[in-house]
C-alpha atoms as a PDB file:
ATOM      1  CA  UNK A   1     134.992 110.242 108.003  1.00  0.00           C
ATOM      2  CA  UNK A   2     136.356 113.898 108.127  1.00  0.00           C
ATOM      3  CA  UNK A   3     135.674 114.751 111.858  1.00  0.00           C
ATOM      4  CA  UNK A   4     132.473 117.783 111.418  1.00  0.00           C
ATOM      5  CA  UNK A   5     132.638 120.936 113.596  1.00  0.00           C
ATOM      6  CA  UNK A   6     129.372 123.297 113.434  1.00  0.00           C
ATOM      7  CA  UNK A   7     129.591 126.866 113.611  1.00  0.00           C
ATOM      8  CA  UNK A   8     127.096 127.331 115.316  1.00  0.00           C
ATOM      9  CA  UNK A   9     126.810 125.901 119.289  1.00  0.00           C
ATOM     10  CA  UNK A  10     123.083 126.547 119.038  1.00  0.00           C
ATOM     11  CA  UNK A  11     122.371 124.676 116.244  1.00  0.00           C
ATOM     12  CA  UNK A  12     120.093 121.318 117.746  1.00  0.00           C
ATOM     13  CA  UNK A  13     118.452 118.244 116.184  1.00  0.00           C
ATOM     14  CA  UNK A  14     114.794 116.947 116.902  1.00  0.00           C
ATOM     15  CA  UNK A  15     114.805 113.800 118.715  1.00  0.00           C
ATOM     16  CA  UNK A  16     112.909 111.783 116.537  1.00  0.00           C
ATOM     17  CA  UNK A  17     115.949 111.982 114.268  1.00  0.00           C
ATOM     18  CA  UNK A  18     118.549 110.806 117.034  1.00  0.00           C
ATOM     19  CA  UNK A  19     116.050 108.259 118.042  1.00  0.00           C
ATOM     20  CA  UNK A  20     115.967 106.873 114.606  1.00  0.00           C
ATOM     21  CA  UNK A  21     119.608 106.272 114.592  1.00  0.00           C
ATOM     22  CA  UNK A  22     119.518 104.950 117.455  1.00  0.00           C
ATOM     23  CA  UNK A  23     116.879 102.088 116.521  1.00  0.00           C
ATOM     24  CA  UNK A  24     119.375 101.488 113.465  1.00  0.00           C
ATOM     25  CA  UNK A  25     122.313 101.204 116.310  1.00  0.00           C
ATOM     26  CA  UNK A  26     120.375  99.256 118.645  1.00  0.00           C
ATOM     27  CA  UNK A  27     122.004  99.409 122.725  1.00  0.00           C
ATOM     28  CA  UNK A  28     125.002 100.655 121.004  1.00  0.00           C
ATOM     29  CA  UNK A  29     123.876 103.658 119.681  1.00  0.00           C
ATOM     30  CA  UNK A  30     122.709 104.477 122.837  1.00  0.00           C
ATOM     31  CA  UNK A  31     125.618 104.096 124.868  1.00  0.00           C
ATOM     32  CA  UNK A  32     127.549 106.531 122.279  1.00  0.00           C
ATOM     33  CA  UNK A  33     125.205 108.885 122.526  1.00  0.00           C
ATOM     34  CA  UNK A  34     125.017 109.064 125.974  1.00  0.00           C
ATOM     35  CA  UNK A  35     128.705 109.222 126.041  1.00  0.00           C
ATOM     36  CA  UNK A  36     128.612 112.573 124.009  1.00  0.00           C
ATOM     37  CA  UNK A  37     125.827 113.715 126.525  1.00  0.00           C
ATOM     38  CA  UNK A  38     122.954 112.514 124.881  1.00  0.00           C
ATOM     39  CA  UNK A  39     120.455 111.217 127.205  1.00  0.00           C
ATOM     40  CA  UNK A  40     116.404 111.031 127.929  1.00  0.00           C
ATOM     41  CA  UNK A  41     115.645 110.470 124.262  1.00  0.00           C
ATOM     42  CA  UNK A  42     112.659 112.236 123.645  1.00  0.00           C
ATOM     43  CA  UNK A  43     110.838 113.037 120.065  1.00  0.00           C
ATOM     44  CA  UNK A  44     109.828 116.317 120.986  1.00  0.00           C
ATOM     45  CA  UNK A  45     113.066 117.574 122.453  1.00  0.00           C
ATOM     46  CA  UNK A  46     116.116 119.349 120.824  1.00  0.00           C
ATOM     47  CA  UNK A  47     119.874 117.706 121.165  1.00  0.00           C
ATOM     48  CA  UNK A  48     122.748 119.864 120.538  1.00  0.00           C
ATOM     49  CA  UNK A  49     123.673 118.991 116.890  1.00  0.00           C
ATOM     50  CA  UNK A  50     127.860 118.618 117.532  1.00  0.00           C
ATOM     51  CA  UNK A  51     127.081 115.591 120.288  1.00  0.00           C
ATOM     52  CA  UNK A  52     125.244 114.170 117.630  1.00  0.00           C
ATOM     53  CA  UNK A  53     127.842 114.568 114.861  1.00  0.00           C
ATOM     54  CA  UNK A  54     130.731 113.602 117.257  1.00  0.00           C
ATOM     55  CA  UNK A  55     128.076 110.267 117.956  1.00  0.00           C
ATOM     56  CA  UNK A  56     128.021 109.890 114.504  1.00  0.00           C
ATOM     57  CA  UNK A  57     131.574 110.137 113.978  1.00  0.00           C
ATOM     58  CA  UNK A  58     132.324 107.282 116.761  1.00  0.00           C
ATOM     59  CA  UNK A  59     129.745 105.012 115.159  1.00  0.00           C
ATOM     60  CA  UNK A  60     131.187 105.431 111.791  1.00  0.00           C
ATOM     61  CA  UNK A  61     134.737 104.723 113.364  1.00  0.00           C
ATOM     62  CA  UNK A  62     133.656 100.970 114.214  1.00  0.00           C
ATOM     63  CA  UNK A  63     130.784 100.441 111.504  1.00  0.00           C
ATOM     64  CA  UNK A  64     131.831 101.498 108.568  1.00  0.00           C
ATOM     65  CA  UNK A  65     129.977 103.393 105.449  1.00  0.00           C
ATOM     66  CA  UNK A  66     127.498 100.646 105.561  1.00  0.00           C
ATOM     67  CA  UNK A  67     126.336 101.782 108.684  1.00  0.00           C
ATOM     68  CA  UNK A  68     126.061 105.172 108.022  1.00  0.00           C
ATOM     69  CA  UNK A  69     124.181 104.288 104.534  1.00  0.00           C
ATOM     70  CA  UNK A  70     121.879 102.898 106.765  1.00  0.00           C
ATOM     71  CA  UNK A  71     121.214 105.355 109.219  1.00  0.00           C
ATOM     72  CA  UNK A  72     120.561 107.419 106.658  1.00  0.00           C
ATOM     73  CA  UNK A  73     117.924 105.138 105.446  1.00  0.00           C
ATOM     74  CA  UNK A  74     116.654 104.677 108.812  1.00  0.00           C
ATOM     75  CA  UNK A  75     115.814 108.907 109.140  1.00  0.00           C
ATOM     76  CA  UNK A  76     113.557 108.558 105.951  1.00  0.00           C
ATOM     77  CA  UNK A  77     111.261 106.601 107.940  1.00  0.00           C
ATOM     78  CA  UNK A  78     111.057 108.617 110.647  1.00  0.00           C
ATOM     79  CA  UNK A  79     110.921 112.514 108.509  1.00  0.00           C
ATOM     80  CA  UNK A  80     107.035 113.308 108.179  1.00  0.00           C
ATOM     81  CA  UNK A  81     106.522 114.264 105.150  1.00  0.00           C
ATOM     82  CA  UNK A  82     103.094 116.594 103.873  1.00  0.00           C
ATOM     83  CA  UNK A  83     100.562 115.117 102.342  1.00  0.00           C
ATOM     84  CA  UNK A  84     101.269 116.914  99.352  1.00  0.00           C
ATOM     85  CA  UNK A  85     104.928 115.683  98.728  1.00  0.00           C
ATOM     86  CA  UNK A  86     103.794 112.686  97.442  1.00  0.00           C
ATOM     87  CA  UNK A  87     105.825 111.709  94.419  1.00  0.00           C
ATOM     88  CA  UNK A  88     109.930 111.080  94.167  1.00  0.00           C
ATOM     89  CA  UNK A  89     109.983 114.743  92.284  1.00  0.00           C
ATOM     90  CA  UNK A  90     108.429 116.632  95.051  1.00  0.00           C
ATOM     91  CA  UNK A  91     110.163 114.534  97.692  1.00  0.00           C
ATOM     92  CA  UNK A  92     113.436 115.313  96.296  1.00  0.00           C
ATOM     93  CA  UNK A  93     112.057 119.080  95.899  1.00  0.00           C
ATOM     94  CA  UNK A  94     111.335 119.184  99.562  1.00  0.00           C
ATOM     95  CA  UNK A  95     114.598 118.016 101.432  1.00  0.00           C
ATOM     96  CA  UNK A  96     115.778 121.156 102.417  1.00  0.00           C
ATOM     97  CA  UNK A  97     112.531 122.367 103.431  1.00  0.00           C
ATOM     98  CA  UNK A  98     112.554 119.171 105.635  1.00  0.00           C
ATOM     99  CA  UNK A  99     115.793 119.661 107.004  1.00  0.00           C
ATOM    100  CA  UNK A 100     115.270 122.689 108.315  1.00  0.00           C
ATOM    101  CA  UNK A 101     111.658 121.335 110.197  1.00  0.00           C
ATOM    102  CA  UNK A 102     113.968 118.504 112.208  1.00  0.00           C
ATOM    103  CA  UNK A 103     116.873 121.228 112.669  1.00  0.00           C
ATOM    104  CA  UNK A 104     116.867 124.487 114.473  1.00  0.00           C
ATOM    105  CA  UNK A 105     119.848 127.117 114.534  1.00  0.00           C
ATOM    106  CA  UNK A 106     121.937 128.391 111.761  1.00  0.00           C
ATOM    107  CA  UNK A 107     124.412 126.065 110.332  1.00  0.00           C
ATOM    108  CA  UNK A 108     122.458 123.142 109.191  1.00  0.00           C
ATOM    109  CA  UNK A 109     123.735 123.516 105.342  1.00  0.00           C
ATOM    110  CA  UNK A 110     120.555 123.649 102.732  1.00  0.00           C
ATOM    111  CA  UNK A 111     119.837 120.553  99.802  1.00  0.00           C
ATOM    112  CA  UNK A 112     119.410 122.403  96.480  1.00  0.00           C
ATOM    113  CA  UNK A 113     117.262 120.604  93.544  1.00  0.00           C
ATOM    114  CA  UNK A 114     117.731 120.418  89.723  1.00  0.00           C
ATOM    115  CA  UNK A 115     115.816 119.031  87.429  1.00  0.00           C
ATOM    116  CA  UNK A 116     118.835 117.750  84.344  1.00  0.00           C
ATOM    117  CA  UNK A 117     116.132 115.568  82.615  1.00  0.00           C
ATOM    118  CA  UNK A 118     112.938 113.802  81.848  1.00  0.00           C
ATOM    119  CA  UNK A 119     113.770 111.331  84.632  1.00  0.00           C
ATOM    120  CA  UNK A 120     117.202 112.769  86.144  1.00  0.00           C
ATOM    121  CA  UNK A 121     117.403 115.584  89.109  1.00  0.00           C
ATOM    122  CA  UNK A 122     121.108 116.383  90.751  1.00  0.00           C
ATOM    123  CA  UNK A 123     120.825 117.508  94.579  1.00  0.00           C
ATOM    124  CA  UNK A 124     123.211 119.405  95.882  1.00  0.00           C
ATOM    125  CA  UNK A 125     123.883 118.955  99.540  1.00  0.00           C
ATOM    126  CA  UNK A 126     125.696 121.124 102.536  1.00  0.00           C
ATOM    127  CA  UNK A 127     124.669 119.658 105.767  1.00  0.00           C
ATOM    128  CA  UNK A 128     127.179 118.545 108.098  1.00  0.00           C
ATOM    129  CA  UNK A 129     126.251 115.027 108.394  1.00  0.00           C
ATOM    130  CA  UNK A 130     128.495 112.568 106.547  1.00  0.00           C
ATOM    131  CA  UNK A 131     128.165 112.137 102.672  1.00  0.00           C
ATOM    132  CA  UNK A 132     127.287 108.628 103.773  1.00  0.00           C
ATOM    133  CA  UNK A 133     124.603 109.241 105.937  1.00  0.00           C
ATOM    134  CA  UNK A 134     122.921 111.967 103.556  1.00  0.00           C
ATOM    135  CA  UNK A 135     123.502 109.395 100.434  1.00  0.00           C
ATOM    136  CA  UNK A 136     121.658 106.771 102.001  1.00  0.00           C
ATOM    137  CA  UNK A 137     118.900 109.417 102.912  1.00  0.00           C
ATOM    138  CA  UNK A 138     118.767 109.818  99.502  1.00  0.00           C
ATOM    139  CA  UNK A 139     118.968 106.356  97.996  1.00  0.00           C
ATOM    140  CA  UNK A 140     115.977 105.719 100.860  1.00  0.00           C
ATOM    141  CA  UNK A 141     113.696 108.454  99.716  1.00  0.00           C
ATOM    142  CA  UNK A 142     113.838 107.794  96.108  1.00  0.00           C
ATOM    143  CA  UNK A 143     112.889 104.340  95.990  1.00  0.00           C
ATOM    144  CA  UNK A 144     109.800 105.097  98.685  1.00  0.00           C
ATOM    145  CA  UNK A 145     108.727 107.733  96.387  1.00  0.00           C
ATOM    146  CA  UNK A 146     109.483 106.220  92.718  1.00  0.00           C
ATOM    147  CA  UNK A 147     106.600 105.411  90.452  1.00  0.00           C
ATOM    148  CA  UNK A 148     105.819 101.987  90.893  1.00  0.00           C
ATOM    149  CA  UNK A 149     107.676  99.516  90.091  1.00  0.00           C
ATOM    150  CA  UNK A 150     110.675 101.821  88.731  1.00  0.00           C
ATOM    151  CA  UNK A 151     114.102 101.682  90.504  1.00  0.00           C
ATOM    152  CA  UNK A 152     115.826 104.640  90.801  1.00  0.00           C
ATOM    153  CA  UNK A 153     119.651 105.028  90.536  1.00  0.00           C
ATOM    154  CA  UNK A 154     121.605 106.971  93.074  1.00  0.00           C
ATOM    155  CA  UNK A 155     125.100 108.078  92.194  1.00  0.00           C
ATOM    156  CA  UNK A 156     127.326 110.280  94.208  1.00  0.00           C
ATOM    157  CA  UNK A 157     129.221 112.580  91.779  1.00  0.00           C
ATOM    158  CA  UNK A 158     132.919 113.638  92.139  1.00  0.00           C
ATOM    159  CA  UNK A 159     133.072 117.117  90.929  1.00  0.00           C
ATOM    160  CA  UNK A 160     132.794 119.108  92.946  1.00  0.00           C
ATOM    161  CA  UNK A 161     134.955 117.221  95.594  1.00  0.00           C
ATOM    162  CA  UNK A 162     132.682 115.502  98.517  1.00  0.00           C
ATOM    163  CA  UNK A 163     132.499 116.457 102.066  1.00  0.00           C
ATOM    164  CA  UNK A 164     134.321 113.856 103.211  1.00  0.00           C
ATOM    165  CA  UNK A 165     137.182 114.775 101.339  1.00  0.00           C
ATOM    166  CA  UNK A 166     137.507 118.406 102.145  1.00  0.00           C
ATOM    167  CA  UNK A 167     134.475 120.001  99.891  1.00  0.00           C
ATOM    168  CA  UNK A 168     132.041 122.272 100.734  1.00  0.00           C
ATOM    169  CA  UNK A 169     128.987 119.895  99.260  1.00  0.00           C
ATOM    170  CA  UNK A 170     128.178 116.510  98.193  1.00  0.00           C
ATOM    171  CA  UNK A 171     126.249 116.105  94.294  1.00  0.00           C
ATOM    172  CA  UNK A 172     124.021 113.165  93.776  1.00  0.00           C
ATOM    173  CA  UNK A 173     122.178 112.487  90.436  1.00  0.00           C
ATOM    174  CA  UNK A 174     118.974 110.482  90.919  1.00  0.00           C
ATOM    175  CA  UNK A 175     117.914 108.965  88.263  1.00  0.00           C
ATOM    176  CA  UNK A 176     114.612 106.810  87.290  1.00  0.00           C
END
């Protein structure tokens, strides 16, 4: 994972988030994040958002993608959604809007939506978490929000280059 430096120091992340990955983690999770100065979990309290990433960074050193797939997973259960997003279109619609309710600061990156079908939307992605993380976010939200009993297909495009590898933004193409 390419190590993730913010630009800006204020930038924080709501501690229902952090507390989410750390379920996922379990007591490990815990003890990194305490290592990067991460303590008294709280979910209405604000955590500077580079101890998180650097967290991140040190869990995906020993775990793996897998791991961060599933964290990623793990923060769609915890994101509160409105009422009104309550189909996989508006869900997708609304990431960046959500982002920016469990983020504070400048920095955070945005999601941008297209619609390139009947049943195909391509998201466009800035934040500074891992592609990993943020593809398993996505893979999460779009079968909790699929029409039933449709399975939706997550790819991760190549072009433009991914996050991980140096590019500004990750591209995944959801489709159902």
């Amino acid at each position: 994972m390419k190590d993730r430096k913010i630009v800006d120091p204020d930038l924080e992340t709501n501690g229902a988030i952090i507390k989410a990955l750390v379920e996922e983690m379990k007591g490990i999770g815990l003890r990194v994040l305490e290592r990067h100065g991460i303590t008294d979990l709280s979910d209405s309290r604000w955590y500077p958002m580079q101890a998180v990433l650097d967290s991140i960074a040190e869990i995906a050193e020993y775990s793996g993608q897998a791991t961060l797939n599933a964290l990623g997973r793990r923060v769609v259960e915890v994101v509160k959604f409105p009422a009104h997003v309550n189909s996989l279109d508006s869900a997708l619609a609304s990431l960046d809007s959500m982002s920016r309710q469990v983020h504070r600061g400048s920095g955070v990156g945005y999601w941008s939506y297209e619609s390139t079908g009947a049943q195909s939307r391509r998201l466009t992605c800035s934040s500074p978490f891992p592609c990993d993380l943020t593809f398993g976010l996505v893979q999460a939200l779009s079968e909790v929000r699929a029409p039933g009993g449709v399975k939706p297909v997550v790819t991760h495009e190549t072009d433009p280059p991914c996050r991980d590898t140096g590019g500004r933004s990750c591209c995944y193409r959801v489709e159902w």
